[in-house]
N, C-alpha and C. Protein backbone atom coordinates (compact mmCIF):
# COMPACT_ATOMS: atom_id res chain seq x y z
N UNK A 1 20.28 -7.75 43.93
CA UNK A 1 19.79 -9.11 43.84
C UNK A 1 18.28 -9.17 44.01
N UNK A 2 17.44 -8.08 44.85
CA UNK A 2 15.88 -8.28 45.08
C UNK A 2 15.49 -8.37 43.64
N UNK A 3 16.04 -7.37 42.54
CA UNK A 3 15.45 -6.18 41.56
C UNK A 3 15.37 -7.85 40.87
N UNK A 4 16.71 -8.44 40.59
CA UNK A 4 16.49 -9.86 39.53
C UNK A 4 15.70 -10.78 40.63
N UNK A 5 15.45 -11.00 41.77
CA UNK A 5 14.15 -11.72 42.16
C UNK A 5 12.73 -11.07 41.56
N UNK A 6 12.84 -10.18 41.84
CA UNK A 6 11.58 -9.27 41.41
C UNK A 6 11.29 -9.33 40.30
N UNK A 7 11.60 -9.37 38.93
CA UNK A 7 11.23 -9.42 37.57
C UNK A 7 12.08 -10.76 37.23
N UNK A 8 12.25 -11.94 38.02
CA UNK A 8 12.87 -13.58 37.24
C UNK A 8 12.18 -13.77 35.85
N UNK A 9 10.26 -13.41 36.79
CA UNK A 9 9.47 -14.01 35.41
C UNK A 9 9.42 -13.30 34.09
N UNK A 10 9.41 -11.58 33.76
CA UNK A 10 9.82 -11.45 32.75
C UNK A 10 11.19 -11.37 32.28
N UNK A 11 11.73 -11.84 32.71
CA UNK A 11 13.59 -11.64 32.60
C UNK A 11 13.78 -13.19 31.97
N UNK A 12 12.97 -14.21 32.87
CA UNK A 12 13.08 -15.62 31.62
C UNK A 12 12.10 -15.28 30.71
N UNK A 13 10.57 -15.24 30.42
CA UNK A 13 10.08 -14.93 29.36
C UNK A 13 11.01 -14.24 28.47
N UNK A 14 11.47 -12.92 28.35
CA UNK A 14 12.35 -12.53 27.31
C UNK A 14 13.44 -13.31 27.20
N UNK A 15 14.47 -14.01 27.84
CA UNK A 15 14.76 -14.64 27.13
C UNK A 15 15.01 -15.45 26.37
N UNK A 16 13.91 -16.68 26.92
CA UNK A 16 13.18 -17.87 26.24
C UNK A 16 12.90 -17.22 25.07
N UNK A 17 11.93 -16.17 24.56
CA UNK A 17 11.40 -15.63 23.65
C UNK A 17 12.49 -15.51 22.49
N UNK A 18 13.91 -14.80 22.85
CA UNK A 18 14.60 -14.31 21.91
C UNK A 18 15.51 -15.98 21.50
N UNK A 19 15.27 -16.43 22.86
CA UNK A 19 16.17 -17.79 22.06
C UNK A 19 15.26 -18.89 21.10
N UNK A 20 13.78 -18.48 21.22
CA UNK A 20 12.87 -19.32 20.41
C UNK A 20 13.37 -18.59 19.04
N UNK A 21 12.79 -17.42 18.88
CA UNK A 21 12.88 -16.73 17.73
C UNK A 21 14.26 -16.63 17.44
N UNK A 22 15.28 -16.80 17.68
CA UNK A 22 16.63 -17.04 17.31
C UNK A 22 16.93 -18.08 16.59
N UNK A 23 16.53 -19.53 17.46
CA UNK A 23 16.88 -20.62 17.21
C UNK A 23 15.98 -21.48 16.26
N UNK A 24 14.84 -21.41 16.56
CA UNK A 24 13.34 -21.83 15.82
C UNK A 24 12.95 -21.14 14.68
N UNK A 25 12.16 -20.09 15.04
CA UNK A 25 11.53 -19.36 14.03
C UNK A 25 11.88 -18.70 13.31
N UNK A 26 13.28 -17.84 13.00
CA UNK A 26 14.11 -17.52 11.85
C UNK A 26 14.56 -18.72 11.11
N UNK A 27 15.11 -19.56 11.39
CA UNK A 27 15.67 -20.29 10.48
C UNK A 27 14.52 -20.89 9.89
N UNK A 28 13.51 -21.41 10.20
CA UNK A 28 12.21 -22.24 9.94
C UNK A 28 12.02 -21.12 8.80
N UNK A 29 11.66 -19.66 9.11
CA UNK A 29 10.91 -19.16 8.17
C UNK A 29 11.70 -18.98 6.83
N UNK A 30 13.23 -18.78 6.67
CA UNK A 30 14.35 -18.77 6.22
C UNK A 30 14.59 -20.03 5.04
N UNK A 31 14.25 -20.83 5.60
CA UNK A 31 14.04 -22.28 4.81
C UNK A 31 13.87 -22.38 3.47
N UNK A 32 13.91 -23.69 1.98
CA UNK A 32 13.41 -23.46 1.50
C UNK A 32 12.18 -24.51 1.12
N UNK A 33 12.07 -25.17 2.39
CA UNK A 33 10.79 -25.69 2.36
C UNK A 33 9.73 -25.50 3.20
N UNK A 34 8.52 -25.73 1.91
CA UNK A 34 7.16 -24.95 2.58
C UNK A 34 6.68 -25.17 3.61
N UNK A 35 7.02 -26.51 4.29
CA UNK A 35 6.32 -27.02 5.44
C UNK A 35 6.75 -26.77 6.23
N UNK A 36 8.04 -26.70 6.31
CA UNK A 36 8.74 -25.52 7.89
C UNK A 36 8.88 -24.57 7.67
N UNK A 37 8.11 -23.74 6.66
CA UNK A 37 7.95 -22.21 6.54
C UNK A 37 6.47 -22.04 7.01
N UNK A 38 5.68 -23.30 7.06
CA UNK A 38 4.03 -22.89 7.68
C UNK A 38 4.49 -23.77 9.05
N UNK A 39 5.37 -24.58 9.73
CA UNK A 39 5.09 -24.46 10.87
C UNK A 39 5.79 -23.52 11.69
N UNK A 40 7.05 -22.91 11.04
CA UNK A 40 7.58 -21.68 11.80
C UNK A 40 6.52 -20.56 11.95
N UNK A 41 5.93 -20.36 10.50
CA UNK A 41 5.08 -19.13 11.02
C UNK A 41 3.76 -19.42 12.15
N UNK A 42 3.43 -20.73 11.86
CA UNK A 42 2.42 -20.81 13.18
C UNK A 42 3.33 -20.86 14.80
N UNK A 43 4.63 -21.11 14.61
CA UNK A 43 5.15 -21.01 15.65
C UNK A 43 5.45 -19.69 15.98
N UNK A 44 5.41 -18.39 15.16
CA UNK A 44 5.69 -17.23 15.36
C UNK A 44 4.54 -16.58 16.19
N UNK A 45 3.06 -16.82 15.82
CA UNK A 45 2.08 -16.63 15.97
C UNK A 45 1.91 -17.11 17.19
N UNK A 46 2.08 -18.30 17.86
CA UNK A 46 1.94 -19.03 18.82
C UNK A 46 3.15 -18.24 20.12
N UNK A 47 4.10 -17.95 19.61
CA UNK A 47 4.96 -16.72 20.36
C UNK A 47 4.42 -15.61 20.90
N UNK A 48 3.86 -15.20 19.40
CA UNK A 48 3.47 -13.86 19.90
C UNK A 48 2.26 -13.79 20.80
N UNK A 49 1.50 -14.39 20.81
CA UNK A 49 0.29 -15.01 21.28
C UNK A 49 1.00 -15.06 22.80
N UNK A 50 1.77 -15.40 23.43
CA UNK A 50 2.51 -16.33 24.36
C UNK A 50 3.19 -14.53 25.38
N UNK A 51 3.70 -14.18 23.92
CA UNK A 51 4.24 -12.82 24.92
C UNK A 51 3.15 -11.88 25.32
N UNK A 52 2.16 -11.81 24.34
CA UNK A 52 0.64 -10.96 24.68
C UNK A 52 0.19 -11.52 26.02
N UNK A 53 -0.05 -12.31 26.37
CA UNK A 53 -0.04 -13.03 27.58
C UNK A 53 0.31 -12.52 28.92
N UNK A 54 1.67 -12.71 28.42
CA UNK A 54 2.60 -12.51 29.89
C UNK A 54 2.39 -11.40 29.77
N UNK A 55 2.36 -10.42 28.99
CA UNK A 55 2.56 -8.73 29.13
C UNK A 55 1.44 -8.28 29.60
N UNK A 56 0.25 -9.17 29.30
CA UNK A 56 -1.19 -8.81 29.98
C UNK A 56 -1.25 -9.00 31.49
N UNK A 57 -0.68 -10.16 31.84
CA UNK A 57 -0.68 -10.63 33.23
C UNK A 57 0.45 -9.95 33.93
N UNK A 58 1.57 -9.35 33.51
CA UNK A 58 2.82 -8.67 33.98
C UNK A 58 1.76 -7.25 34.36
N UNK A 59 1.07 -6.40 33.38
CA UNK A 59 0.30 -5.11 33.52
C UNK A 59 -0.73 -5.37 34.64
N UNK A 60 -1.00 -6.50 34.85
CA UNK A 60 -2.83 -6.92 35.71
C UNK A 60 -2.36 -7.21 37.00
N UNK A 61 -0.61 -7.71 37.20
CA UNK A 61 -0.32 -8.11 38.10
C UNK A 61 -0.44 -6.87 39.24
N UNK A 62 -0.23 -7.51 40.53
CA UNK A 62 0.13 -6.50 41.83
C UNK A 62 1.27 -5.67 41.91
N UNK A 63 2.33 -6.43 41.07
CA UNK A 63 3.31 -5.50 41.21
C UNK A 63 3.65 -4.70 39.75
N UNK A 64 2.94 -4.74 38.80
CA UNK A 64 2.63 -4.52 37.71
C UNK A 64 2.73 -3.19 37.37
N UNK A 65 2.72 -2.38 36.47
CA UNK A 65 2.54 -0.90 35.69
C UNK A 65 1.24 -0.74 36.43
N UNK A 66 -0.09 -1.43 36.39
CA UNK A 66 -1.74 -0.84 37.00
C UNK A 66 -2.02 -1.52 38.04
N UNK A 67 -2.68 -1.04 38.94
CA UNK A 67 -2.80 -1.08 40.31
C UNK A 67 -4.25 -1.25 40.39
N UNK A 68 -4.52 -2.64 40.18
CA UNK A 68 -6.13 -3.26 40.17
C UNK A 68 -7.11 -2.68 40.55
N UNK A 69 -6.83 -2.30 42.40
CA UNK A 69 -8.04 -1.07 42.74
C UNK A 69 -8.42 0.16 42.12
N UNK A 70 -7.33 0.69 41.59
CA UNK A 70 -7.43 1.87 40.90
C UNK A 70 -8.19 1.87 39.89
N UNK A 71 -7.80 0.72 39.28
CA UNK A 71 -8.45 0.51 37.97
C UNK A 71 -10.00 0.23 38.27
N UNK A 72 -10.49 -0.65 39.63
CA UNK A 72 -11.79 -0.73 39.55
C UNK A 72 -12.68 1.08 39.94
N UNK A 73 -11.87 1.38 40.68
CA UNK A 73 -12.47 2.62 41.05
C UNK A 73 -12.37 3.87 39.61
N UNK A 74 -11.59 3.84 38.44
CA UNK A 74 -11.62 4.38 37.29
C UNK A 74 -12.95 3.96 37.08
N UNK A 75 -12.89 2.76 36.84
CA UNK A 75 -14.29 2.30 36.26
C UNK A 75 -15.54 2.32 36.40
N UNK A 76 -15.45 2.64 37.90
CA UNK A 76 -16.60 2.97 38.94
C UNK A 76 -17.35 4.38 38.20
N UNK A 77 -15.96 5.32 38.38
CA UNK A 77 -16.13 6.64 37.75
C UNK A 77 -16.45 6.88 36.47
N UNK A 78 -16.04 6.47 35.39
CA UNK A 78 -16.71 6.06 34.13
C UNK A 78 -17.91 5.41 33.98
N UNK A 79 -18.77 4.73 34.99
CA UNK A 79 -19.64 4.02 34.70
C UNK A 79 -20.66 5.13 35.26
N UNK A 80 -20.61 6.00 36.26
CA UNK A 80 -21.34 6.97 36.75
C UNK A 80 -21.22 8.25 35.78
N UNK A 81 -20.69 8.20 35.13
CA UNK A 81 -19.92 9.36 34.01
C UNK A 81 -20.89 9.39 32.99
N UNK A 82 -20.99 8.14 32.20
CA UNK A 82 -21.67 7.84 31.03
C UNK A 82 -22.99 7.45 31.63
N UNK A 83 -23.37 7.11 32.50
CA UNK A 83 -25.22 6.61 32.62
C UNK A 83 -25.29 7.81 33.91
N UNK A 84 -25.40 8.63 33.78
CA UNK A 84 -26.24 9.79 34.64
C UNK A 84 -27.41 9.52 34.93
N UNK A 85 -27.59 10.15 36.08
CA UNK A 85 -29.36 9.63 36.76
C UNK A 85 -30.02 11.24 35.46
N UNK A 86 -31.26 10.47 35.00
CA UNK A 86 -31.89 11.74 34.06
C UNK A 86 -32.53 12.54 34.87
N UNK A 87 -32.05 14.03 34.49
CA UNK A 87 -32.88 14.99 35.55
C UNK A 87 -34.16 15.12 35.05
N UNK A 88 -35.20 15.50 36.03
CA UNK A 88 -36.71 15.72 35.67
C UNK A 88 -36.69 16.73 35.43
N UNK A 89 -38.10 16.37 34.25
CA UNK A 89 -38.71 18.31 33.60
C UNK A 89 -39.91 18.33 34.08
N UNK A 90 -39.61 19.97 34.26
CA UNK A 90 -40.47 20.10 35.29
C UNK A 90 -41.68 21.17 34.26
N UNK A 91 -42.69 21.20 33.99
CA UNK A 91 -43.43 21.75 33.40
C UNK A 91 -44.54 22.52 34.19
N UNK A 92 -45.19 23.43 33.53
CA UNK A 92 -46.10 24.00 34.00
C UNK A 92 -47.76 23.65 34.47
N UNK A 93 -48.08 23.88 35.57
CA UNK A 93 -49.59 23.09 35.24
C UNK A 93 -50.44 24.11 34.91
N UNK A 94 -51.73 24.19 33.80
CA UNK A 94 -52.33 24.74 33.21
C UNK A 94 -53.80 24.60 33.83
N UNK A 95 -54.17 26.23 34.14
CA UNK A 95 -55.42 25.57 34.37
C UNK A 95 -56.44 25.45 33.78
């Protein structure tokens, strides 16, 4: 019972999702008129748009696939990685 507390929110997102695109946006696109074939597909778009979302905020979250600190301290390391302090040249003095 924790595991379905623990993931409610993507567990309704998917299935809101499959009952939109079930109920809505197949038949809309299916149709044979044009005007609920351009608002299904903006409704498809507006879905997908919708699940990009949650899957971004599901990955960013705390309990998520990435682990925020980590990620700032990757970045830390990449940012020291690519801009190196420039070493000095050291040349000869002539007299």
């Amino acid at each position: 019972m924790d595991k379905l507390k623990k993931y409610k929110t993507q567990i309704f997102n998917i299935i809101t999702i499959f009952l939109i695109l079930e109920f809505a946006i197949y038949p809309g696109l299916t149709t044979a008129n044009t005007f609920a074939n351009i608002l299904a597909g903006i409704g498809l778009l507006l879905l997908v748009a919708w699940g990009g979302l949650a899957l971004y905020h599901y990955v960013r979250s705390s309990d998520g696939l990435v682990d925020v600190d980590e990620l700032k301290e990757a970045q830390k390391i990449l940012d020291e990685q690519s801009n190196p302090k420039p070493k000095r040249k050291y040349t000869k003095k002539t007299k």
